[in-house]
C-alpha atoms as a PDB file:
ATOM      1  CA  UNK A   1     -39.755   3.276  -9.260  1.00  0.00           C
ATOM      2  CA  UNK A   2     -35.870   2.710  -7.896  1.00  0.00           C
ATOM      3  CA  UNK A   3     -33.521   5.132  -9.821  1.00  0.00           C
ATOM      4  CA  UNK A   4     -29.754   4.092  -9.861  1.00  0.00           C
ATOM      5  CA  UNK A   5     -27.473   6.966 -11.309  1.00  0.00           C
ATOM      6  CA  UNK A   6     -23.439   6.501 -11.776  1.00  0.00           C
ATOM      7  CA  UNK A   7     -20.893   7.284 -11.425  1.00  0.00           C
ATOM      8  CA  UNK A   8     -20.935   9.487  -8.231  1.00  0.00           C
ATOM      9  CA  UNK A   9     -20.257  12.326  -7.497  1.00  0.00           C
ATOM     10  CA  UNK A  10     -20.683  13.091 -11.634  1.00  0.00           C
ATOM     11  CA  UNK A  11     -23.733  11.350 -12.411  1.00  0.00           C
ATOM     12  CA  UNK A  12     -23.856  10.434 -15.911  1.00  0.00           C
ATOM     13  CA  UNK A  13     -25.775   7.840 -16.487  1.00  0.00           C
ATOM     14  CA  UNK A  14     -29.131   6.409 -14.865  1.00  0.00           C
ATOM     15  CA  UNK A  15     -30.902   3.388 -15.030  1.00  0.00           C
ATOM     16  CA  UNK A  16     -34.924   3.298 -13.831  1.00  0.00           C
ATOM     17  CA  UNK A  17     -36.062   0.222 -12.445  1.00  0.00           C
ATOM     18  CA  UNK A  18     -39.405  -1.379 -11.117  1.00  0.00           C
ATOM     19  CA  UNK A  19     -40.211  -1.648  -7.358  1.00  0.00           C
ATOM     20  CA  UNK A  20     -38.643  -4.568  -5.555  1.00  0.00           C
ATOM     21  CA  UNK A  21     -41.049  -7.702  -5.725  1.00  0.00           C
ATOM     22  CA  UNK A  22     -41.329  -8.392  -2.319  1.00  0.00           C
ATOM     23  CA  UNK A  23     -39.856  -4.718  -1.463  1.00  0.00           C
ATOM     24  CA  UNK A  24     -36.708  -4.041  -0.131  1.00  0.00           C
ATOM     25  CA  UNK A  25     -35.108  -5.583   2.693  1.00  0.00           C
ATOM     26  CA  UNK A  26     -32.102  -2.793   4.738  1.00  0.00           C
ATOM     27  CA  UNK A  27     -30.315  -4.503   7.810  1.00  0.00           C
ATOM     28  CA  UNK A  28     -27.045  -2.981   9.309  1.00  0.00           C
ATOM     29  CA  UNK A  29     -23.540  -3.792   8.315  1.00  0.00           C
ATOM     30  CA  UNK A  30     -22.490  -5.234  12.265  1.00  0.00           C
ATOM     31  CA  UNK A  31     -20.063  -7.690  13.101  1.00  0.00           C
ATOM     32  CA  UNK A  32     -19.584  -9.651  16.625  1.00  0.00           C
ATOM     33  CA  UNK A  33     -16.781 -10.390  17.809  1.00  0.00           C
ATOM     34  CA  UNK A  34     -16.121 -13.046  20.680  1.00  0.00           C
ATOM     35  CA  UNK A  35     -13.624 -13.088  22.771  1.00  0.00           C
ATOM     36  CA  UNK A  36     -12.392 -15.568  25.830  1.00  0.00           C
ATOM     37  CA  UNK A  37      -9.961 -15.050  28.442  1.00  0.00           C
ATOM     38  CA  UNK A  38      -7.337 -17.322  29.362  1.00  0.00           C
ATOM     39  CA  UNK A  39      -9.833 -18.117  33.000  1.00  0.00           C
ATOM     40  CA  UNK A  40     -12.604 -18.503  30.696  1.00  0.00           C
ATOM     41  CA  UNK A  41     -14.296 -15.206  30.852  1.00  0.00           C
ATOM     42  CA  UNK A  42     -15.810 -14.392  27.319  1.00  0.00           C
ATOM     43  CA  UNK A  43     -16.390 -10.965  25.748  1.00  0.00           C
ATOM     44  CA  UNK A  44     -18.050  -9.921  22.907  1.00  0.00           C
ATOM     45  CA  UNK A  45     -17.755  -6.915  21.069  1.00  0.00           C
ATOM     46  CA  UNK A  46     -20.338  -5.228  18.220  1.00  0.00           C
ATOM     47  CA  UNK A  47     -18.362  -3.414  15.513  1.00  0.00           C
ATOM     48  CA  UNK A  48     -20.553  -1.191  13.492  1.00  0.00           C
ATOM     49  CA  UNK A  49     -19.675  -0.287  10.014  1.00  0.00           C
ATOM     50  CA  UNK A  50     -22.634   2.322   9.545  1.00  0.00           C
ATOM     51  CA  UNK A  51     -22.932   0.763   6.267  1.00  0.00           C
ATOM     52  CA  UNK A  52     -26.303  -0.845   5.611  1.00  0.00           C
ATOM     53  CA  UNK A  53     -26.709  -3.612   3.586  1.00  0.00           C
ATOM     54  CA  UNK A  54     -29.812  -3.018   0.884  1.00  0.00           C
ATOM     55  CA  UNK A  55     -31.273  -6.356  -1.434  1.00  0.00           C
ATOM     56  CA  UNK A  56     -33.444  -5.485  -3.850  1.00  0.00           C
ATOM     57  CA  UNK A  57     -35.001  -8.526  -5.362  1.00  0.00           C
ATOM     58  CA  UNK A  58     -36.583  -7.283  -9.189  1.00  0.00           C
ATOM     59  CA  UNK A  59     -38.435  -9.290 -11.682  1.00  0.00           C
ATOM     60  CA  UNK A  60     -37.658  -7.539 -15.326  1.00  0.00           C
ATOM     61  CA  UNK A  61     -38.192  -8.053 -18.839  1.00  0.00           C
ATOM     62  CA  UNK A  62     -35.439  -9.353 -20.511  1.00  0.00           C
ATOM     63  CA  UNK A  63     -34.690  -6.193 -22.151  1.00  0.00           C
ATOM     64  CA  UNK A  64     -34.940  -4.457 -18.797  1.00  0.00           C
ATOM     65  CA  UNK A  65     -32.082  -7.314 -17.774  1.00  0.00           C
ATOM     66  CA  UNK A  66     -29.431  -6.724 -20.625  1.00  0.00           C
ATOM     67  CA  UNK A  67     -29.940  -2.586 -20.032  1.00  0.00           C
ATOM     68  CA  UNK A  68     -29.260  -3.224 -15.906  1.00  0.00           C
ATOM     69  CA  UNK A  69     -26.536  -6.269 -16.991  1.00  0.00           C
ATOM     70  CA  UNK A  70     -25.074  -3.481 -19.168  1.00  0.00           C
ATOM     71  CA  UNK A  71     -24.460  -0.429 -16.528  1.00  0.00           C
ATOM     72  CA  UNK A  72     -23.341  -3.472 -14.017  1.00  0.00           C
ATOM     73  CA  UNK A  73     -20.539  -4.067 -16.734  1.00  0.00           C
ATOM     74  CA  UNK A  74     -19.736  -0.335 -16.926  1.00  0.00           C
ATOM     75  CA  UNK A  75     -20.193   0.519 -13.374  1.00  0.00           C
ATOM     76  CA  UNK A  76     -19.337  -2.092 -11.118  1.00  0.00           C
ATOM     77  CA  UNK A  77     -16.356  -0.464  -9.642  1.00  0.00           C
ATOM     78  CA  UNK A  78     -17.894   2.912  -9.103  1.00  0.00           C
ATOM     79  CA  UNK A  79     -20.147   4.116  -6.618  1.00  0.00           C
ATOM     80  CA  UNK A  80     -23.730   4.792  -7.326  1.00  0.00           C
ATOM     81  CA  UNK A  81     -26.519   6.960  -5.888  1.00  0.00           C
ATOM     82  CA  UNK A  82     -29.628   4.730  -5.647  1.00  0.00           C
ATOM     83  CA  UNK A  83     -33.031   6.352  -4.857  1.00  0.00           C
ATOM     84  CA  UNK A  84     -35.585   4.118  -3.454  1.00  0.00           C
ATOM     85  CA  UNK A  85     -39.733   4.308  -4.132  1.00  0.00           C
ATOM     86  CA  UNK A  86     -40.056   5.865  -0.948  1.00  0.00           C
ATOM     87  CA  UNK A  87     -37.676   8.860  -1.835  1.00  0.00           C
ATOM     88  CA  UNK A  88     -34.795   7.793   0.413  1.00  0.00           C
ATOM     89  CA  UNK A  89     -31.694   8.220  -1.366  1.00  0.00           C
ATOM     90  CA  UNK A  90     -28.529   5.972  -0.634  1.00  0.00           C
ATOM     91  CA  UNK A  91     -24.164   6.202  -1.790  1.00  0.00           C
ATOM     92  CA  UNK A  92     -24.285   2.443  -2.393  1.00  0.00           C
ATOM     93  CA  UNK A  93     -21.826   0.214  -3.803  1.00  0.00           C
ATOM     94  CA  UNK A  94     -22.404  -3.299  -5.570  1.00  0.00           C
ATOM     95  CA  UNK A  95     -21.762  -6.764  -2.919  1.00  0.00           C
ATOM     96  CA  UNK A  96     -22.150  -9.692  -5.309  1.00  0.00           C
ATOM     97  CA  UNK A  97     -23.370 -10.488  -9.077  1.00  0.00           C
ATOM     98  CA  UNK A  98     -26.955 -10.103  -9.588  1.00  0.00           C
ATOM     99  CA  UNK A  99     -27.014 -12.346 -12.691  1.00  0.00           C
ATOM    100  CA  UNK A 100     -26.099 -15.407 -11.552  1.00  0.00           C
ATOM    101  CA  UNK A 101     -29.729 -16.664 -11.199  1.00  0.00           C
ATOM    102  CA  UNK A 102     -31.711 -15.995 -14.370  1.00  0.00           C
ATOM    103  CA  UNK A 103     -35.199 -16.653 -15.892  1.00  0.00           C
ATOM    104  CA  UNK A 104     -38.098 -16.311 -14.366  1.00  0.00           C
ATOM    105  CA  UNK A 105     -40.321 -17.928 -17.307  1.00  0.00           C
ATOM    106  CA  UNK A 106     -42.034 -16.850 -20.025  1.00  0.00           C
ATOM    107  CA  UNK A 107     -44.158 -13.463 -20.036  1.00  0.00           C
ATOM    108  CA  UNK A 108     -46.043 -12.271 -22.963  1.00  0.00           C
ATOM    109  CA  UNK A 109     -46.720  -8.877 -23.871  1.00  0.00           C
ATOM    110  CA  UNK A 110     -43.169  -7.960 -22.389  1.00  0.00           C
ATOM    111  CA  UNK A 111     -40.194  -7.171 -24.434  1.00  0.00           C
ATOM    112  CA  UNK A 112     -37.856 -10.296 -25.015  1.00  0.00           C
ATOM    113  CA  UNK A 113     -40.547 -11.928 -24.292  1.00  0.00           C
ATOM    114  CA  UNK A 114     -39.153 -13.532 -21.106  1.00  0.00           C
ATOM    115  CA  UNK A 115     -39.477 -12.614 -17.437  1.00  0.00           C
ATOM    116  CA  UNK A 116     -35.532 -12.424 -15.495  1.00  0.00           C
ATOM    117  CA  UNK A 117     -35.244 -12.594 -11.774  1.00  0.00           C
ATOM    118  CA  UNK A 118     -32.526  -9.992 -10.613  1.00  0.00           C
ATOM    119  CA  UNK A 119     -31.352  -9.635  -7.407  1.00  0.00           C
ATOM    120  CA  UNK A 120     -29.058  -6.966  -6.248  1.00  0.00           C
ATOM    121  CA  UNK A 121     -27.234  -6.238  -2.990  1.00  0.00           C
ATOM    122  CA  UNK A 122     -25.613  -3.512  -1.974  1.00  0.00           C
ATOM    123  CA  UNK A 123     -23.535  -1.965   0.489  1.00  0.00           C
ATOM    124  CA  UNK A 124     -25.127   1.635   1.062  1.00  0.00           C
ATOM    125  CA  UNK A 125     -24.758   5.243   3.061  1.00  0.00           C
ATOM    126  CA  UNK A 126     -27.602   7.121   3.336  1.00  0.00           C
ATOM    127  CA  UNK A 127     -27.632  10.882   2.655  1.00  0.00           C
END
């Protein structure tokens, strides 16, 4: 189970999702940058942001969607504390919309009757 509490440091509200479907993926926020003297010499340089970057790819019940679609609406601007199924906990901030893709199929025996893929990425600290 992921947990995803807002707004930090005052945490309010929480929202308790599945496991990741094909679990979590974490690489680290770095940039390169290039560089190339005026003889031709080039240079590179790795700027780290210690950010990492988390995706968490879900498939929910359609209910489960509209609840997460709702604290996106509410929260999107504030910073969350996301704890992961492994206990790790994380001061992450939304990257992108997660709803732009949308339904899985149908799923009986779930509410809404509908399964929703959900992916979200975020920009997180760990602590």
């Amino acid at each position: 189970m992921i947990t995803i509490q807002a707004p930090f440091p005052q945490l309010n509200v929480a929202c308790v999702l599945p496991n990741p479907k094909m679990q979590d993926s974490r690489a680290a926020n770095q940039f390169v940058n290039l560089q190339r003297t005026m003889t031709g010499v080039m240079y590179s340089y790795v700027k780290s942001t210690g950010t990492t970057k988390l995706r968490l790819p879900f498939v929910l019940s359609r209910m489960k969607a509209l609840e997460l679609k709702e604290f996106i609406r509410v929260y999107y601007r504030a910073q969350w504390t996301v704890v992961l199924h492994d206990g790790t906990k994380w001061l992450a901030s939304l990257l992108s919309d997660p709803f732009q893709s949308v339904t899985e199929g149908r799923a009986e025996g779930w509410p809404g009757g509908e399964a929703v893929n959900v992916t979200l990425e975020l920009s997180a600290e760990r602590i």
